[in-house]
Structure formats: structure tokens, C-alpha cells
PDB file of N, CA and C in Angstrom:
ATOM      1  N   UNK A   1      97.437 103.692 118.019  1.00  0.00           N
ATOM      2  CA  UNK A   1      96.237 104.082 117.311  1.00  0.00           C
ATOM      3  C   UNK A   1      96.631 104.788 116.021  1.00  0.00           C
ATOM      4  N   UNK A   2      96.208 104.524 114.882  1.00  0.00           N
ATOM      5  CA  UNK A   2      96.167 105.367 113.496  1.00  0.00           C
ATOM      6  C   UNK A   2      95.334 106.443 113.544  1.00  0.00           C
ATOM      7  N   UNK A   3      95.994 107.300 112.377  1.00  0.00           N
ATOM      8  CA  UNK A   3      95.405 108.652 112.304  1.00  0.00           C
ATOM      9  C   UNK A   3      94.133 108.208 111.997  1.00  0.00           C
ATOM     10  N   UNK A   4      93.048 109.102 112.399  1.00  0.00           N
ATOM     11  CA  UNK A   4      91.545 109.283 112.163  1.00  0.00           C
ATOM     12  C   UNK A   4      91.427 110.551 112.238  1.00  0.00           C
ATOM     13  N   UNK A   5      89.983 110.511 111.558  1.00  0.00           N
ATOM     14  CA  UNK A   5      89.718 112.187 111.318  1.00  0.00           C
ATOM     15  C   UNK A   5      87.948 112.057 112.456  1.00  0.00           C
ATOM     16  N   UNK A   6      88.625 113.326 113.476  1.00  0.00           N
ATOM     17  CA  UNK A   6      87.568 113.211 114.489  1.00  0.00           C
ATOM     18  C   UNK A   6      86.837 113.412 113.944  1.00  0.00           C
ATOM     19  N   UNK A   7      86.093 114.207 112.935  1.00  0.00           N
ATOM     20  CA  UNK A   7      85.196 114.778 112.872  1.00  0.00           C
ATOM     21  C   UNK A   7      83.883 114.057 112.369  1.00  0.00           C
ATOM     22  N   UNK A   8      84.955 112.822 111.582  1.00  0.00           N
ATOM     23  CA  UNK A   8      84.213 111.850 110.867  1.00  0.00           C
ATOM     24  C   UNK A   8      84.091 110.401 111.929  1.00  0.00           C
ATOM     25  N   UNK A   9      84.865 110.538 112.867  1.00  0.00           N
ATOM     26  CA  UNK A   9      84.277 109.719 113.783  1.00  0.00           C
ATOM     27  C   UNK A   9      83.235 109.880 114.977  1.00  0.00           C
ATOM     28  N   UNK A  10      83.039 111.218 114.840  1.00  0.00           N
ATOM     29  CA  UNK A  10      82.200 111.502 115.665  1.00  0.00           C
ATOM     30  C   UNK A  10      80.725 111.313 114.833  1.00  0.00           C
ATOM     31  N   UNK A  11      80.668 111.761 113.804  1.00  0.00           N
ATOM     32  CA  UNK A  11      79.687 111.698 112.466  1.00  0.00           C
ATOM     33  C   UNK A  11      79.189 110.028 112.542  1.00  0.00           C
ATOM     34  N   UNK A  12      80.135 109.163 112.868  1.00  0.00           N
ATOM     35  CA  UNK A  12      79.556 107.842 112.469  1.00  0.00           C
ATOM     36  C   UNK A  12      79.049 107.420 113.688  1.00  0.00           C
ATOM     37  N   UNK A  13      79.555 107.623 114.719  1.00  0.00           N
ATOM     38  CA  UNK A  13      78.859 107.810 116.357  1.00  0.00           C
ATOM     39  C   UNK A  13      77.579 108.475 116.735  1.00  0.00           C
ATOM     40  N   UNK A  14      77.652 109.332 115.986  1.00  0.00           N
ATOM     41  CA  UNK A  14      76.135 110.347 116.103  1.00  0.00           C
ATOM     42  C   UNK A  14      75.236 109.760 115.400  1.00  0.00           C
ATOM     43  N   UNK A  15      75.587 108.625 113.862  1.00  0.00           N
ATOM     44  CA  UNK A  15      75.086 107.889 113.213  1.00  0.00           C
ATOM     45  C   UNK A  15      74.273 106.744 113.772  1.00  0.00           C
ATOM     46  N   UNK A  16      75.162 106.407 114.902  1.00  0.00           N
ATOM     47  CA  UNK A  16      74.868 104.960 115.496  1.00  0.00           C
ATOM     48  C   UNK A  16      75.336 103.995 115.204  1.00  0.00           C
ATOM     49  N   UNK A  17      76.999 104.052 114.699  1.00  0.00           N
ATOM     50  CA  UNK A  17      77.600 102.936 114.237  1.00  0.00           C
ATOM     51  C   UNK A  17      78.205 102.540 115.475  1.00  0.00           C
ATOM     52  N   UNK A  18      78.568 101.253 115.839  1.00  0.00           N
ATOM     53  CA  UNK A  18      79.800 100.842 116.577  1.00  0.00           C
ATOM     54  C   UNK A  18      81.138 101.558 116.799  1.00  0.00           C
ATOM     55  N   UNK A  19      81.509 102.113 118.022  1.00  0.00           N
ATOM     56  CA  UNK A  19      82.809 102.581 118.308  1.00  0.00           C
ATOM     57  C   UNK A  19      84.030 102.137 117.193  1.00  0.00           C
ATOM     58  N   UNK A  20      83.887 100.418 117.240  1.00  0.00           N
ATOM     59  CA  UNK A  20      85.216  99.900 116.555  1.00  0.00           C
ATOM     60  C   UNK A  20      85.132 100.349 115.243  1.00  0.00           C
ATOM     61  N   UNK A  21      83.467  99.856 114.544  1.00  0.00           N
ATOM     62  CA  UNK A  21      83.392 100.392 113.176  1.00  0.00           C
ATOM     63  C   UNK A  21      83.793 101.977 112.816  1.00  0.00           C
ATOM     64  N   UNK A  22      83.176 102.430 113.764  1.00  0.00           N
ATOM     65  CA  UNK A  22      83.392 104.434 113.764  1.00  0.00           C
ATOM     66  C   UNK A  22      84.749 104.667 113.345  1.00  0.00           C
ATOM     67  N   UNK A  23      85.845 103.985 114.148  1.00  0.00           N
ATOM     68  CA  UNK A  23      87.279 104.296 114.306  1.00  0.00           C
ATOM     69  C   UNK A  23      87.856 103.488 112.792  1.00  0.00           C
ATOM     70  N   UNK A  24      87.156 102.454 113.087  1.00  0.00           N
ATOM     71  CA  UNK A  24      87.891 101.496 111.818  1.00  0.00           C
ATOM     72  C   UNK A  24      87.827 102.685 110.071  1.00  0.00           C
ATOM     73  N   UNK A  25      86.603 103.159 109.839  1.00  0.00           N
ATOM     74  CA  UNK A  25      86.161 103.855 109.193  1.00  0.00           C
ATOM     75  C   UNK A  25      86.600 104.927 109.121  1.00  0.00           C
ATOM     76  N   UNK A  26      87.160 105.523 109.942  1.00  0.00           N
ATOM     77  CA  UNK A  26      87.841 107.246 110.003  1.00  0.00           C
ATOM     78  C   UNK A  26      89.146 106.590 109.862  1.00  0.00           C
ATOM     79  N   UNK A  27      89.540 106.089 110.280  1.00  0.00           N
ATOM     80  CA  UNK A  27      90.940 105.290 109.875  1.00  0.00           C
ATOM     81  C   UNK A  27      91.415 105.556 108.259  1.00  0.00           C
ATOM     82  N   UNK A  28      90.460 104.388 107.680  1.00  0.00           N
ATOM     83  CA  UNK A  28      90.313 104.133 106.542  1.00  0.00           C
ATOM     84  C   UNK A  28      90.068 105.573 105.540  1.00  0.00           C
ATOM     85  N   UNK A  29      89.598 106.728 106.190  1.00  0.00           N
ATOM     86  CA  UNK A  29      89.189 107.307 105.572  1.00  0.00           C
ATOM     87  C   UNK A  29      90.397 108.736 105.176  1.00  0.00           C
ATOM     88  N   UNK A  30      91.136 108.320 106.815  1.00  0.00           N
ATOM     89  CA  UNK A  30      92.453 109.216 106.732  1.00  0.00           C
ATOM     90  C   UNK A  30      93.524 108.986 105.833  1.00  0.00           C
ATOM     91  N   UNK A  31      93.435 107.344 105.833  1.00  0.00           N
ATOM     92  CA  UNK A  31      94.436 106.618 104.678  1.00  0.00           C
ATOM     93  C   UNK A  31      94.233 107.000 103.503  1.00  0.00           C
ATOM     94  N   UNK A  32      93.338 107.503 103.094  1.00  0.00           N
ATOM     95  CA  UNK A  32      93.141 107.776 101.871  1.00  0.00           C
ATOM     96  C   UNK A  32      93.288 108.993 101.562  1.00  0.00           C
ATOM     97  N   UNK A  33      92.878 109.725 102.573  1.00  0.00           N
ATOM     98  CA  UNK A  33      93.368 111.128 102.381  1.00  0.00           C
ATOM     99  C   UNK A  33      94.461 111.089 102.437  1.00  0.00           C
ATOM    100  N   UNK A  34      95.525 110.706 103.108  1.00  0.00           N
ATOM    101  CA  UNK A  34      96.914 110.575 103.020  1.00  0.00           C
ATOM    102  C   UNK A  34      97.153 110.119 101.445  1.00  0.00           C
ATOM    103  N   UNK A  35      96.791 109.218 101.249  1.00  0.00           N
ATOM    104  CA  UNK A  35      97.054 108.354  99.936  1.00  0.00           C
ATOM    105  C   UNK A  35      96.830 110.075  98.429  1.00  0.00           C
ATOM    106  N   UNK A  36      95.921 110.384  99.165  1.00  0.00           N
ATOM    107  CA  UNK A  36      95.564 111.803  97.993  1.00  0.00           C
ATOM    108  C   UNK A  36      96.140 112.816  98.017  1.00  0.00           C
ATOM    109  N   UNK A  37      96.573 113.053  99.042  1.00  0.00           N
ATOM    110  CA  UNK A  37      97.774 113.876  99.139  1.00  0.00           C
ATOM    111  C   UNK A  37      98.572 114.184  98.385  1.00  0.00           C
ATOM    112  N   UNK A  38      99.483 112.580  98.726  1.00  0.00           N
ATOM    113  CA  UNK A  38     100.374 112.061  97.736  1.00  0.00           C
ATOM    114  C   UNK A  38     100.524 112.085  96.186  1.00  0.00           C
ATOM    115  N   UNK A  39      99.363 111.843  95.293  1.00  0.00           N
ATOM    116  CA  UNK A  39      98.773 112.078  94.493  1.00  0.00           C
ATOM    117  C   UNK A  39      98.443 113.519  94.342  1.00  0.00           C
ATOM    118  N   UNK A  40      98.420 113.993  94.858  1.00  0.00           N
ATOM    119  CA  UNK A  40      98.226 115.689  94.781  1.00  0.00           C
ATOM    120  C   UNK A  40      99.679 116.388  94.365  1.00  0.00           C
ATOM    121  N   UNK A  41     100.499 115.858  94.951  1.00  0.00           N
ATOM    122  CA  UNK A  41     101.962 116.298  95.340  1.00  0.00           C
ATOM    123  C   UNK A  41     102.368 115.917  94.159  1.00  0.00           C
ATOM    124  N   UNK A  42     102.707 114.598  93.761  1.00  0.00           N
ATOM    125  CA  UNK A  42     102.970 114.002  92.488  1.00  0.00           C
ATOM    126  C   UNK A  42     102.485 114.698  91.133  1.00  0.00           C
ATOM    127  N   UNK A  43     101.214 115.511  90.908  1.00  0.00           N
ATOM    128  CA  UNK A  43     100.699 115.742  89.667  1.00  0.00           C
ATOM    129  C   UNK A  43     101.541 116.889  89.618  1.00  0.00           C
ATOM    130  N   UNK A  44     101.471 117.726  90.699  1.00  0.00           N
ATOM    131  CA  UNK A  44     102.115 118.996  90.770  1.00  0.00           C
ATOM    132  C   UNK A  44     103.333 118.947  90.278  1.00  0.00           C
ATOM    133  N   UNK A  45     104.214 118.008  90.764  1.00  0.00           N
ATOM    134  CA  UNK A  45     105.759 117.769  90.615  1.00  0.00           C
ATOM    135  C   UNK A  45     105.210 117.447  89.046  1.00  0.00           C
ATOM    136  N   UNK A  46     104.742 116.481  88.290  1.00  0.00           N
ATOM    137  CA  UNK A  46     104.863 116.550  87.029  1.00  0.00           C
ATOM    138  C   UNK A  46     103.956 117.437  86.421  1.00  0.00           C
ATOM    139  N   UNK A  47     103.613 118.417  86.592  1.00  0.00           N
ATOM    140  CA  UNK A  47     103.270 119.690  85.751  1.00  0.00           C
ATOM    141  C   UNK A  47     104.344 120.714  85.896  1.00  0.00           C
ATOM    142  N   UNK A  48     105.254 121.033  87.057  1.00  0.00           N
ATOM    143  CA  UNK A  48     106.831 121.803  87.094  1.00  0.00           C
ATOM    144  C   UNK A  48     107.609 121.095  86.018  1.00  0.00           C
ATOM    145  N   UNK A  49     107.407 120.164  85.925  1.00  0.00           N
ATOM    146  CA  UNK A  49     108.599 119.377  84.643  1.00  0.00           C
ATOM    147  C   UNK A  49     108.160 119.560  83.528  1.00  0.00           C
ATOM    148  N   UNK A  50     106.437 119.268  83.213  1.00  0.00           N
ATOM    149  CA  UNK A  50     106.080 119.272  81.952  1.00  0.00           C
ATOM    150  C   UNK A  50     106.348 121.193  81.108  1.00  0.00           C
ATOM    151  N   UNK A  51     105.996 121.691  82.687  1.00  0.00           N
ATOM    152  CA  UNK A  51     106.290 123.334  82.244  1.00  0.00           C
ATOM    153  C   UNK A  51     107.793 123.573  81.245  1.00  0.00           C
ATOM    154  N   UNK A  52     108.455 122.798  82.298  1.00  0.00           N
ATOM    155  CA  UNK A  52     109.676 123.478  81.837  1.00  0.00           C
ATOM    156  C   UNK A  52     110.246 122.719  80.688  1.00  0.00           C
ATOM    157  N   UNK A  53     109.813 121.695  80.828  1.00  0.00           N
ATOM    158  CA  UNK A  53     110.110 121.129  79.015  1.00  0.00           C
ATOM    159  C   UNK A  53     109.531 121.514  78.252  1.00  0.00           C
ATOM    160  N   UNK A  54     108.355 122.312  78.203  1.00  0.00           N
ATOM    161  CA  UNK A  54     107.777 123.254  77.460  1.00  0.00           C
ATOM    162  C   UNK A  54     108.879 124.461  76.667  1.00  0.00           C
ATOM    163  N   UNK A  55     108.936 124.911  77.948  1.00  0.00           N
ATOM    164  CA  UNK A  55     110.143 125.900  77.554  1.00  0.00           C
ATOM    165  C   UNK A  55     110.777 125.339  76.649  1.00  0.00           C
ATOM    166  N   UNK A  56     111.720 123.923  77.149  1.00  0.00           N
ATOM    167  CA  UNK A  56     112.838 123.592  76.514  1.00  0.00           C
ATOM    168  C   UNK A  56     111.929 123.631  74.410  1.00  0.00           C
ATOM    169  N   UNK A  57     111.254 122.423  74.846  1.00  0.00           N
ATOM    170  CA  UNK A  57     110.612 122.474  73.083  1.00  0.00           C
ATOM    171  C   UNK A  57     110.636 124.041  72.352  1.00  0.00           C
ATOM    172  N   UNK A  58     110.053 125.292  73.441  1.00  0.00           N
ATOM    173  CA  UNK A  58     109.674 126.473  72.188  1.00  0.00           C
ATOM    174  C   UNK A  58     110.896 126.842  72.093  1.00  0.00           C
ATOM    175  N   UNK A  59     111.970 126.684  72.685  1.00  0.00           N
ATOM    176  CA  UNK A  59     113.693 127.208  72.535  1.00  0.00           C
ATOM    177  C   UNK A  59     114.110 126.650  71.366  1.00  0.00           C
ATOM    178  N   UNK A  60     113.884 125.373  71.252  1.00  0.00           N
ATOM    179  CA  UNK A  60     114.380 124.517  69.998  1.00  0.00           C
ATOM    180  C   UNK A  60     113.778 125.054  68.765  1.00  0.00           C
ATOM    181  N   UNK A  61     112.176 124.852  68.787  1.00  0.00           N
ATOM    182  CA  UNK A  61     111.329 125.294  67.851  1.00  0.00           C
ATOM    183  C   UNK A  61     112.332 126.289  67.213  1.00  0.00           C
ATOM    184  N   UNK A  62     112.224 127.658  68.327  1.00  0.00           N
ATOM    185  CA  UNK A  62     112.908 128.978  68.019  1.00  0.00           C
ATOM    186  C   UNK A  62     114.526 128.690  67.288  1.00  0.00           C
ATOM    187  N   UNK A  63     115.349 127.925  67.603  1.00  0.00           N
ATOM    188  CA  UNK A  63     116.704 127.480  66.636  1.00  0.00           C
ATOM    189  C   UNK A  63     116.454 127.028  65.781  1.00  0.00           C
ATOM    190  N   UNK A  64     115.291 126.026  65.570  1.00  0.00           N
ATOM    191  CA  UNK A  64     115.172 125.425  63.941  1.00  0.00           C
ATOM    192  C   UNK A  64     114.916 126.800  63.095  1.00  0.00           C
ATOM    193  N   UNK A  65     113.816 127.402  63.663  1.00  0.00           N
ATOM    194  CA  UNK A  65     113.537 128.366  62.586  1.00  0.00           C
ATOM    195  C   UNK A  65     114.545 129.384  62.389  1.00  0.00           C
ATOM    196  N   UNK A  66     115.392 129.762  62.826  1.00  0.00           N
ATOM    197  CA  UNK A  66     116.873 130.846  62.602  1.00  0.00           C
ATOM    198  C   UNK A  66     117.287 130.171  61.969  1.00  0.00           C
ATOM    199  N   UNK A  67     117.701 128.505  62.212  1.00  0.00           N
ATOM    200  CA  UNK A  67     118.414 127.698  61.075  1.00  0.00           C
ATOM    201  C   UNK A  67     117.874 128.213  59.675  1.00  0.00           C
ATOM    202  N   UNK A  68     116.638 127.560  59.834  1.00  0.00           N
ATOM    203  CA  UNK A  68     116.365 127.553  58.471  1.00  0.00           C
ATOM    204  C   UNK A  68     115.922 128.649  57.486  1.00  0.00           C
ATOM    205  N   UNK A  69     115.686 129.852  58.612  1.00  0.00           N
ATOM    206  CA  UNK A  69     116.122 130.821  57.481  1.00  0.00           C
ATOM    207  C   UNK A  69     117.420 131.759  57.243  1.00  0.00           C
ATOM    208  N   UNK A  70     118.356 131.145  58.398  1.00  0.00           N
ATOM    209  CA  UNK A  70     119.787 131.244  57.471  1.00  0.00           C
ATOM    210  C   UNK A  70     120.022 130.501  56.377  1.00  0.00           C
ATOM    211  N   UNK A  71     119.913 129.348  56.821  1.00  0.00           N
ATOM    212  CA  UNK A  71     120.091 128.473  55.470  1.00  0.00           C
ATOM    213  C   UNK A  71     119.389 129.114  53.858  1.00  0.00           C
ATOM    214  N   UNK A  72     118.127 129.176  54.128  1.00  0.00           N
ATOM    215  CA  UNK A  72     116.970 130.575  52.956  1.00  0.00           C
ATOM    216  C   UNK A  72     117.870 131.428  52.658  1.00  0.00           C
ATOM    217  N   UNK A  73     118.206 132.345  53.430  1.00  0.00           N
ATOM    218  CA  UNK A  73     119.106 133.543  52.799  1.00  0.00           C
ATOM    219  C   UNK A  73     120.605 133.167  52.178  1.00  0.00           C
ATOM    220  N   UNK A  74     121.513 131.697  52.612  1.00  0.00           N
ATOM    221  CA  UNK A  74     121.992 131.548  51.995  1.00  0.00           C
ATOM    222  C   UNK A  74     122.425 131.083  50.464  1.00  0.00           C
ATOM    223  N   UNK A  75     121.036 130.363  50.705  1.00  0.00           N
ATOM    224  CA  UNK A  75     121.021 129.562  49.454  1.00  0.00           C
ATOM    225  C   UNK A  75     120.472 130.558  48.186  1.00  0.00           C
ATOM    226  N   UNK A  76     119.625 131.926  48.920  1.00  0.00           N
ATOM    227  CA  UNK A  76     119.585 133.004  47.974  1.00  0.00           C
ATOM    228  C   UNK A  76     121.000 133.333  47.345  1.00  0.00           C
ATOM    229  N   UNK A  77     121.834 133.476  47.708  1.00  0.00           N
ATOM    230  CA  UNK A  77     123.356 134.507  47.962  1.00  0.00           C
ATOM    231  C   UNK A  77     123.742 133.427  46.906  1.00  0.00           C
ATOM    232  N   UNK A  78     123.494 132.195  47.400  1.00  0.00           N
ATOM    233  CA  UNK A  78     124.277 130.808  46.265  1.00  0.00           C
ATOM    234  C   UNK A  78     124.085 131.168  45.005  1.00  0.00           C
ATOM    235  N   UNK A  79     122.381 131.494  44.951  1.00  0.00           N
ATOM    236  CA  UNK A  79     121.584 131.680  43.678  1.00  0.00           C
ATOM    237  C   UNK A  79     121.659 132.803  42.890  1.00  0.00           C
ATOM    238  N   UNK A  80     122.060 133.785  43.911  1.00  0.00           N
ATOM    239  CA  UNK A  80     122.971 135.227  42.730  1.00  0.00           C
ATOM    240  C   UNK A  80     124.437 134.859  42.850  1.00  0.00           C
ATOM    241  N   UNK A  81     125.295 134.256  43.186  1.00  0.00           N
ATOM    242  CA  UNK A  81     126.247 133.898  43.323  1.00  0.00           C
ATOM    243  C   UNK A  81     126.547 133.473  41.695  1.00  0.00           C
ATOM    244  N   UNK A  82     125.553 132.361  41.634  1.00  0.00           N
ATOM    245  CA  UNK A  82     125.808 131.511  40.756  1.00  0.00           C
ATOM    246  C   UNK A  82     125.165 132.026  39.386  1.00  0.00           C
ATOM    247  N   UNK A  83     124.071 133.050  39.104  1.00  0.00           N
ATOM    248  CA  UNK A  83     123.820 133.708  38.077  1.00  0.00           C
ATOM    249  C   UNK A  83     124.951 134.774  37.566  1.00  0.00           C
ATOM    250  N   UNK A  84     125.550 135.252  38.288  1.00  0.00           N
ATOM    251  CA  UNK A  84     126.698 136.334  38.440  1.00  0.00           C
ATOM    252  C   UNK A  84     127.785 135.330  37.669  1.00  0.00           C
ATOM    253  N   UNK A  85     127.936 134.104  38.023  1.00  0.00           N
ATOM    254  CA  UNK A  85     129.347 133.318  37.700  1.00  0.00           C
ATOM    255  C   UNK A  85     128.870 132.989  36.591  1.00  0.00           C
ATOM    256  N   UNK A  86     127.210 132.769  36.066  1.00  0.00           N
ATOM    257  CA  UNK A  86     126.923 132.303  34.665  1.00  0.00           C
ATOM    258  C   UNK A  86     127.631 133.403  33.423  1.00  0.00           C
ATOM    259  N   UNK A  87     126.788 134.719  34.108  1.00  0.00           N
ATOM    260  CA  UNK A  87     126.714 135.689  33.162  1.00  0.00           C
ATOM    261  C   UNK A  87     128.327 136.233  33.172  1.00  0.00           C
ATOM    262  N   UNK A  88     129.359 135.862  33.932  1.00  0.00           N
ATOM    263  CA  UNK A  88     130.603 135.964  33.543  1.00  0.00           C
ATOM    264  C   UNK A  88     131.236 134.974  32.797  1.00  0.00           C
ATOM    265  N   UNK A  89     130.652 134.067  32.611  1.00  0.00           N
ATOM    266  CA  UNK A  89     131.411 132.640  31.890  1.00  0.00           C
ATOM    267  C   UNK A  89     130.597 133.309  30.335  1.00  0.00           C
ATOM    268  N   UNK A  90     129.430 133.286  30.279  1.00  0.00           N
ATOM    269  CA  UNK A  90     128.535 133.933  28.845  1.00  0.00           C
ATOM    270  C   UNK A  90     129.618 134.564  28.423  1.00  0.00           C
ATOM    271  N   UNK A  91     130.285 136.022  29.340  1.00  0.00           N
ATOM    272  CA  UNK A  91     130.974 136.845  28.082  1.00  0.00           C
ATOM    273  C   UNK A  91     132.182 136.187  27.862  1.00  0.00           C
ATOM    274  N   UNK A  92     133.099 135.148  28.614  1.00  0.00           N
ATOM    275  CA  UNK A  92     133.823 134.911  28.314  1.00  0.00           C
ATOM    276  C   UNK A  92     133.907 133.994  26.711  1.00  0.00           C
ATOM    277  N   UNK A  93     132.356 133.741  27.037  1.00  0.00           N
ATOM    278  CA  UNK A  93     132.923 132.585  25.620  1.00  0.00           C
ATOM    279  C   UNK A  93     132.547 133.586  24.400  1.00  0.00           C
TER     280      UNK A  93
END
């Protein structure tokens, strides 16, 4: 015999359906709950992953932006670097 859910076979009995139909029907009805379960379990498992690749993305986010404002402050340093090397070449000539 397959899982059935008494409660719903008793429901279709109290209804006045046929025994076989009653059972056939709670049957059917457990399968699906099983089947949703499953589907329950599954979304969960991909919302733990989507979480944590979350994470992973704002970590990255967070390195681009240190990159790029090291890179900013260097290219400042370039830019007095290179006014400093002008205004020493000026007096030389």
C-alpha cells in the first residue's frame, strides 16, 4: 500500500466517494506532497548558495574599490611627481 494521508481519506469517505477512489486520491495527494517537499528543500538549498555568493560579489565589489583608489592616489603622486620633474628641468634650461 502507498503512503496516504488518513485524514484526507477519511474526508472523501465521509464524502461518499468509493473506498478505491478515497485511497486512490489520498495517494495521489501524498505524492504530491512528497513531490513539494522536495521542492521546498531544493529552493532552500538554492537560497544558502545564492546567500553566499552574495557575500562572495560584495568582497569583490569591496577589492575593486581599494584598487581603484590606490590606483587615484597613485596616479596623484605621478602627477606631483611629474610637475616637480617639470619645474626642475625649467631651471635647468
Amino acid at each position: 500500500m502507498a503512503l496516504q494521508l488518513g485524514a484526507t481519506r477519511e474526508a472523501f469517505l465521509a464524502a461518499g466517494t468509493p473506498p478505491d477512489k478515497a485511497s486512490a486520491a489520498a495517494e495521489e495527494l501524498a505524492a504530491f506532497e512528497g513531490h513539494q517537499s522536495g521542492i521546498e528543500a531544493r529552493l532552500a538549498q538554492m537560497d544558502a548558495r545564492l546567500n553566499h555568493m552574495d557575500w562572495k560579489i560584495n568582497a569583490i565589489m569591496a577589492v575593486i574599490v581599494l584598487m581603484l583608489g590606490s590606483q587615484f592616489l597613485l596616479w596623484a603622486k605621478v602627477g606631483e611627481i611629474s610637475g616637480q620633474l617639470s619645474q626642475v628641468l625649467a631651471r635647468l634650461h
